[in-house]
N, C-alpha and C. Protein backbone atom coordinates (compact mmCIF):
# COMPACT_ATOMS: atom_id res chain seq x y z
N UNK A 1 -100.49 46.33 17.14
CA UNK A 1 -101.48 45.31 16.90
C UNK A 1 -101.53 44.34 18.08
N UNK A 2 -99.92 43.90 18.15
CA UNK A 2 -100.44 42.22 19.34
C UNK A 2 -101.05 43.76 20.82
N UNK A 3 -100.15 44.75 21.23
CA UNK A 3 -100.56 45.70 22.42
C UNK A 3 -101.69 45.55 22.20
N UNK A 4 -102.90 46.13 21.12
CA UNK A 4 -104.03 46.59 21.15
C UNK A 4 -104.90 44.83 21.11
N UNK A 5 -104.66 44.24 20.80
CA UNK A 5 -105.32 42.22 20.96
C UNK A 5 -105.06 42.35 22.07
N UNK A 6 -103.61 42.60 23.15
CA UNK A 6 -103.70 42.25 24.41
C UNK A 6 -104.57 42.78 25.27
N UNK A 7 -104.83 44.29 24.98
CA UNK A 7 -105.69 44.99 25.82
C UNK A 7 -106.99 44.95 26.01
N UNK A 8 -107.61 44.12 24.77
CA UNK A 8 -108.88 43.92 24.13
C UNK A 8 -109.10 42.14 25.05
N UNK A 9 -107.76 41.81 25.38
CA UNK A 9 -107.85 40.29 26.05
C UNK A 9 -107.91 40.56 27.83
N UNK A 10 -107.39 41.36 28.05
CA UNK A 10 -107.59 41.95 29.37
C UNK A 10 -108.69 42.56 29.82
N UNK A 11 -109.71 43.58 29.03
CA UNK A 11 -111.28 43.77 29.02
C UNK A 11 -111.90 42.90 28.99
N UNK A 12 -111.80 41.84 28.42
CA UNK A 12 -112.52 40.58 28.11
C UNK A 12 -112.36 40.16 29.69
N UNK A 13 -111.14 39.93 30.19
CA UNK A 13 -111.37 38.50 31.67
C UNK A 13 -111.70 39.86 32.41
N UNK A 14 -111.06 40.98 32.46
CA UNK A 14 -112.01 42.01 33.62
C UNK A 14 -113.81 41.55 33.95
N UNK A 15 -113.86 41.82 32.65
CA UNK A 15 -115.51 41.50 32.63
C UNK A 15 -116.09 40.19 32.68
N UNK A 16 -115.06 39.01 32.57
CA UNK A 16 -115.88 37.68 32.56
C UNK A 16 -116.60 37.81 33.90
N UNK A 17 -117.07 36.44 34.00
CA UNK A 17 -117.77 36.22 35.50
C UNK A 17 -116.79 35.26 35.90
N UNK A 18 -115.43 35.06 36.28
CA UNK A 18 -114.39 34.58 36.64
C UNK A 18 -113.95 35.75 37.70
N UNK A 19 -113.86 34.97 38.96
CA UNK A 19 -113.65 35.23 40.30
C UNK A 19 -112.12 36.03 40.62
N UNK A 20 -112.58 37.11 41.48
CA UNK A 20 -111.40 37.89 41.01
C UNK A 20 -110.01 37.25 41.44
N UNK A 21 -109.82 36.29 42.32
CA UNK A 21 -108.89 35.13 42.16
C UNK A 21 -108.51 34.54 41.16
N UNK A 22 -109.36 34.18 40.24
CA UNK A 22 -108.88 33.64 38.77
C UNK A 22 -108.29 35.08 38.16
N UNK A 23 -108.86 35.98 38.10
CA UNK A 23 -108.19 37.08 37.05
C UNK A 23 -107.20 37.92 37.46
N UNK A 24 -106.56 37.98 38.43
CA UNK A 24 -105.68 38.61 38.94
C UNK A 24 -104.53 37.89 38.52
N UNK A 25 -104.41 36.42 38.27
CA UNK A 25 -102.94 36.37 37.37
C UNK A 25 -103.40 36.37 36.06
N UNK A 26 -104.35 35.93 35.73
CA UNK A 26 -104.58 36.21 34.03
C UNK A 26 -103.87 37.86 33.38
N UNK A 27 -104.70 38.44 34.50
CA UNK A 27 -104.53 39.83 33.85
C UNK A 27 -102.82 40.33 34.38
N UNK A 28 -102.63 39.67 35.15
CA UNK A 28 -100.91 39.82 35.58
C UNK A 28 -99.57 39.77 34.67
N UNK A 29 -100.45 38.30 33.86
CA UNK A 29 -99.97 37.36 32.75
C UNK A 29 -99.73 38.55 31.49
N UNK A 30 -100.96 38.78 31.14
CA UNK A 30 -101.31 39.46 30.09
C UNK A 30 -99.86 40.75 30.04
N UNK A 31 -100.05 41.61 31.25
CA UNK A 31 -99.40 42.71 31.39
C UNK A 31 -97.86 42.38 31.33
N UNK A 32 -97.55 41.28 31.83
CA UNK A 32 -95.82 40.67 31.47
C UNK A 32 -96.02 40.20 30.12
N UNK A 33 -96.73 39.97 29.60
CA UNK A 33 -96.67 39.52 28.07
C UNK A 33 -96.20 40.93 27.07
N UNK A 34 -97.06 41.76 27.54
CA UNK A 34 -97.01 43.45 27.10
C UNK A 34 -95.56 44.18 27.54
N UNK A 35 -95.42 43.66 28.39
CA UNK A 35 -93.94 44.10 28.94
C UNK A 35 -92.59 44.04 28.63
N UNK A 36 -92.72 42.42 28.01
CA UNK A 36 -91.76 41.71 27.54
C UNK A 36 -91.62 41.81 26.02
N UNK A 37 -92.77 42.27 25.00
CA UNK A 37 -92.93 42.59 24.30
C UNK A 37 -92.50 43.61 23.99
N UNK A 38 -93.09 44.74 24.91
CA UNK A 38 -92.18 46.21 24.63
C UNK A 38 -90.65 46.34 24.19
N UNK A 39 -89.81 45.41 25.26
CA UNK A 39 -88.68 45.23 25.78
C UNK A 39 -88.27 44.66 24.41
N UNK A 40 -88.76 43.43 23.85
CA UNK A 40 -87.98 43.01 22.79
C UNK A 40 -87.98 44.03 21.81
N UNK A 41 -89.04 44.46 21.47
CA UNK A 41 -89.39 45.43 20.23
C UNK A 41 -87.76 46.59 20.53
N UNK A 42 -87.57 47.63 21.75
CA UNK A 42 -86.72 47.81 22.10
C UNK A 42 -85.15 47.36 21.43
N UNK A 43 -85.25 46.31 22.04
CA UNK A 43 -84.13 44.95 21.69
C UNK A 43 -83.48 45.14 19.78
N UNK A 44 -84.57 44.72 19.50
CA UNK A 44 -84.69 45.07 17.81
C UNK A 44 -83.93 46.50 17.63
N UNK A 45 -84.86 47.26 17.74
CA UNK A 45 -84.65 48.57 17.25
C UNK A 45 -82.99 48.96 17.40
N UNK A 46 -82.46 48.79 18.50
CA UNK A 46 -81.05 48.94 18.48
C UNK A 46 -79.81 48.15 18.23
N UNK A 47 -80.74 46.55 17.86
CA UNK A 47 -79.91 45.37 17.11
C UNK A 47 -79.71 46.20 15.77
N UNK A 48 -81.16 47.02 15.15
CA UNK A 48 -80.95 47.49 13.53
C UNK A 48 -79.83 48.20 13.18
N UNK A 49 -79.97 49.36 14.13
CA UNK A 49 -78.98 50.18 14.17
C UNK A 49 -77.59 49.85 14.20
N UNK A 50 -77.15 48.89 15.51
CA UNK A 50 -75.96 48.36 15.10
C UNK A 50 -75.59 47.87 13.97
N UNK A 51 -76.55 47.30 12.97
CA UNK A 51 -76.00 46.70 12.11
C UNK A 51 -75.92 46.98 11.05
N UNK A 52 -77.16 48.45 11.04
CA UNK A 52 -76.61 49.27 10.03
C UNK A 52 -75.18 50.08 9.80
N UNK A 53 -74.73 50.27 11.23
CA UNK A 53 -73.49 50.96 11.61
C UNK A 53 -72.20 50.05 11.22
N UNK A 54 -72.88 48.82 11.56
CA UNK A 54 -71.80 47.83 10.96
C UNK A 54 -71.32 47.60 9.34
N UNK A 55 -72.56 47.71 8.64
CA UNK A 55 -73.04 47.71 7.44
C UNK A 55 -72.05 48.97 7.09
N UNK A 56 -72.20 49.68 7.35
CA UNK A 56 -71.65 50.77 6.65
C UNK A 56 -70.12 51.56 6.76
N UNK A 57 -69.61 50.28 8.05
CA UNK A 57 -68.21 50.57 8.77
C UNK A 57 -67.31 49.69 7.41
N UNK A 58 -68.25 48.47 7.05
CA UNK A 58 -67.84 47.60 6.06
C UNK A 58 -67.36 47.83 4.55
N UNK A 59 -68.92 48.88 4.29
CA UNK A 59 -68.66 49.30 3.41
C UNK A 59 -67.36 50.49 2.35
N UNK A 60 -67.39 51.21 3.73
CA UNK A 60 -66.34 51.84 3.67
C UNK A 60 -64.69 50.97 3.92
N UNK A 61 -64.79 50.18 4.61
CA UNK A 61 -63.50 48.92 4.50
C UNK A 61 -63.57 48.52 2.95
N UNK A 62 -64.61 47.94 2.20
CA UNK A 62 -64.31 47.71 1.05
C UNK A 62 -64.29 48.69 -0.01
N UNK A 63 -64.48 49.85 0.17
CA UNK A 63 -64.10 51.33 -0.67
C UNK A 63 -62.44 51.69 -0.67
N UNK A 64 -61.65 51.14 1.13
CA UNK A 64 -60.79 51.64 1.10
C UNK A 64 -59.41 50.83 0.66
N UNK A 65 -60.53 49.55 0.75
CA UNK A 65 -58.84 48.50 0.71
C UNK A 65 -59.94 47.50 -0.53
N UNK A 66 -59.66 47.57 -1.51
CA UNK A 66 -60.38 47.03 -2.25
C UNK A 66 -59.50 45.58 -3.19
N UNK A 67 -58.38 45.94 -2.71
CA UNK A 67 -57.14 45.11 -3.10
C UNK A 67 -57.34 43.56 -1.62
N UNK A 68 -57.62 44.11 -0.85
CA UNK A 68 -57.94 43.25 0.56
C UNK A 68 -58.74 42.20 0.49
N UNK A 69 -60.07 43.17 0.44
CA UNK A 69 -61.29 43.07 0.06
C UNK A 69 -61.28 41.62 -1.11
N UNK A 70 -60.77 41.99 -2.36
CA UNK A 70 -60.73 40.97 -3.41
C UNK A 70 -60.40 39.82 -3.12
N UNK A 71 -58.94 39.80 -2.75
CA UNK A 71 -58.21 38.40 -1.83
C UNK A 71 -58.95 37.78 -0.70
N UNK A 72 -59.64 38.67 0.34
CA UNK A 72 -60.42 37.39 1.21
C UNK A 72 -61.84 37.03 0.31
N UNK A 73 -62.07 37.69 -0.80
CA UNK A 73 -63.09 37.01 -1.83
C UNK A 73 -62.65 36.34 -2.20
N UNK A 74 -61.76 35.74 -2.82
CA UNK A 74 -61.23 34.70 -3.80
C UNK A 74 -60.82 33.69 -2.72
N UNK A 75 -60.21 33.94 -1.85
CA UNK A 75 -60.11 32.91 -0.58
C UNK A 75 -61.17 32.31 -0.03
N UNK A 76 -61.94 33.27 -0.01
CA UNK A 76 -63.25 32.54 0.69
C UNK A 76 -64.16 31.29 -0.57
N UNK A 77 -64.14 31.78 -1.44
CA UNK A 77 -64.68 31.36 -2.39
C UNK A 77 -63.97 29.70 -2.97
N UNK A 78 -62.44 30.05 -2.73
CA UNK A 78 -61.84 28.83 -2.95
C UNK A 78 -62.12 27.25 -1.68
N UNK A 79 -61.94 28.51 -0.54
CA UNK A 79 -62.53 27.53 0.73
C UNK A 79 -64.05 26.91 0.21
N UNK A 80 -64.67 27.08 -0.07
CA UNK A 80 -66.25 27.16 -0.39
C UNK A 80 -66.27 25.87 -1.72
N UNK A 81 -65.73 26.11 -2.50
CA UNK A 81 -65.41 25.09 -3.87
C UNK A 81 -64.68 23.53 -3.02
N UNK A 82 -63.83 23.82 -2.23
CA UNK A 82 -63.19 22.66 -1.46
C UNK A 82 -64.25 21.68 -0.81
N UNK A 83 -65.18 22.82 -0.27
CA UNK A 83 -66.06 22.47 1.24
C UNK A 83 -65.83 22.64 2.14
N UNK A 84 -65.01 23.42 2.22
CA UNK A 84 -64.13 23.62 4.06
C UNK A 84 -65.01 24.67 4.45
């Protein structure tokens, strides 16, 4: 969606009647906007993953030690009732 608005914003100043001095950073602009965009989207995609991997490294920690698991619950929870 924002790619296909950007590209639709870049046809637009191609074609204004703005001097190709003015549009050569507009449209410069535009294309690092698209760029940086890509890059985050990127960014994301393998933040998810880690954290599904994390998610599920966890899960299996609390399958295996569930005796562990309980005690830093009740600890945490007591910290939490204090305010600490």
């Amino acid at each position: 969606m924002i790619d296909h608005k950007l590209n639709e914003l870049i046809k637009k100043i191609a074609s204004s009647n703005l001097s190709e001095t003015d549009k050569e950073p507009l449209i410069a602009s535009c294309q690092d906007i698209k760029s940086t965009i890509h890059t985050m989207n990127q960014n994301q995609l393998e933040n998810i993953k880690q954290t599904h991997q994390k998610l599920s490294e966890l899960e299996k920690f609390e399958i295996n030690h569930p005796h562990i698991t309980s005690c830093i619950d009740i600890l945490a929870r007591t910290l939490s009732r204090l305010g600490v």
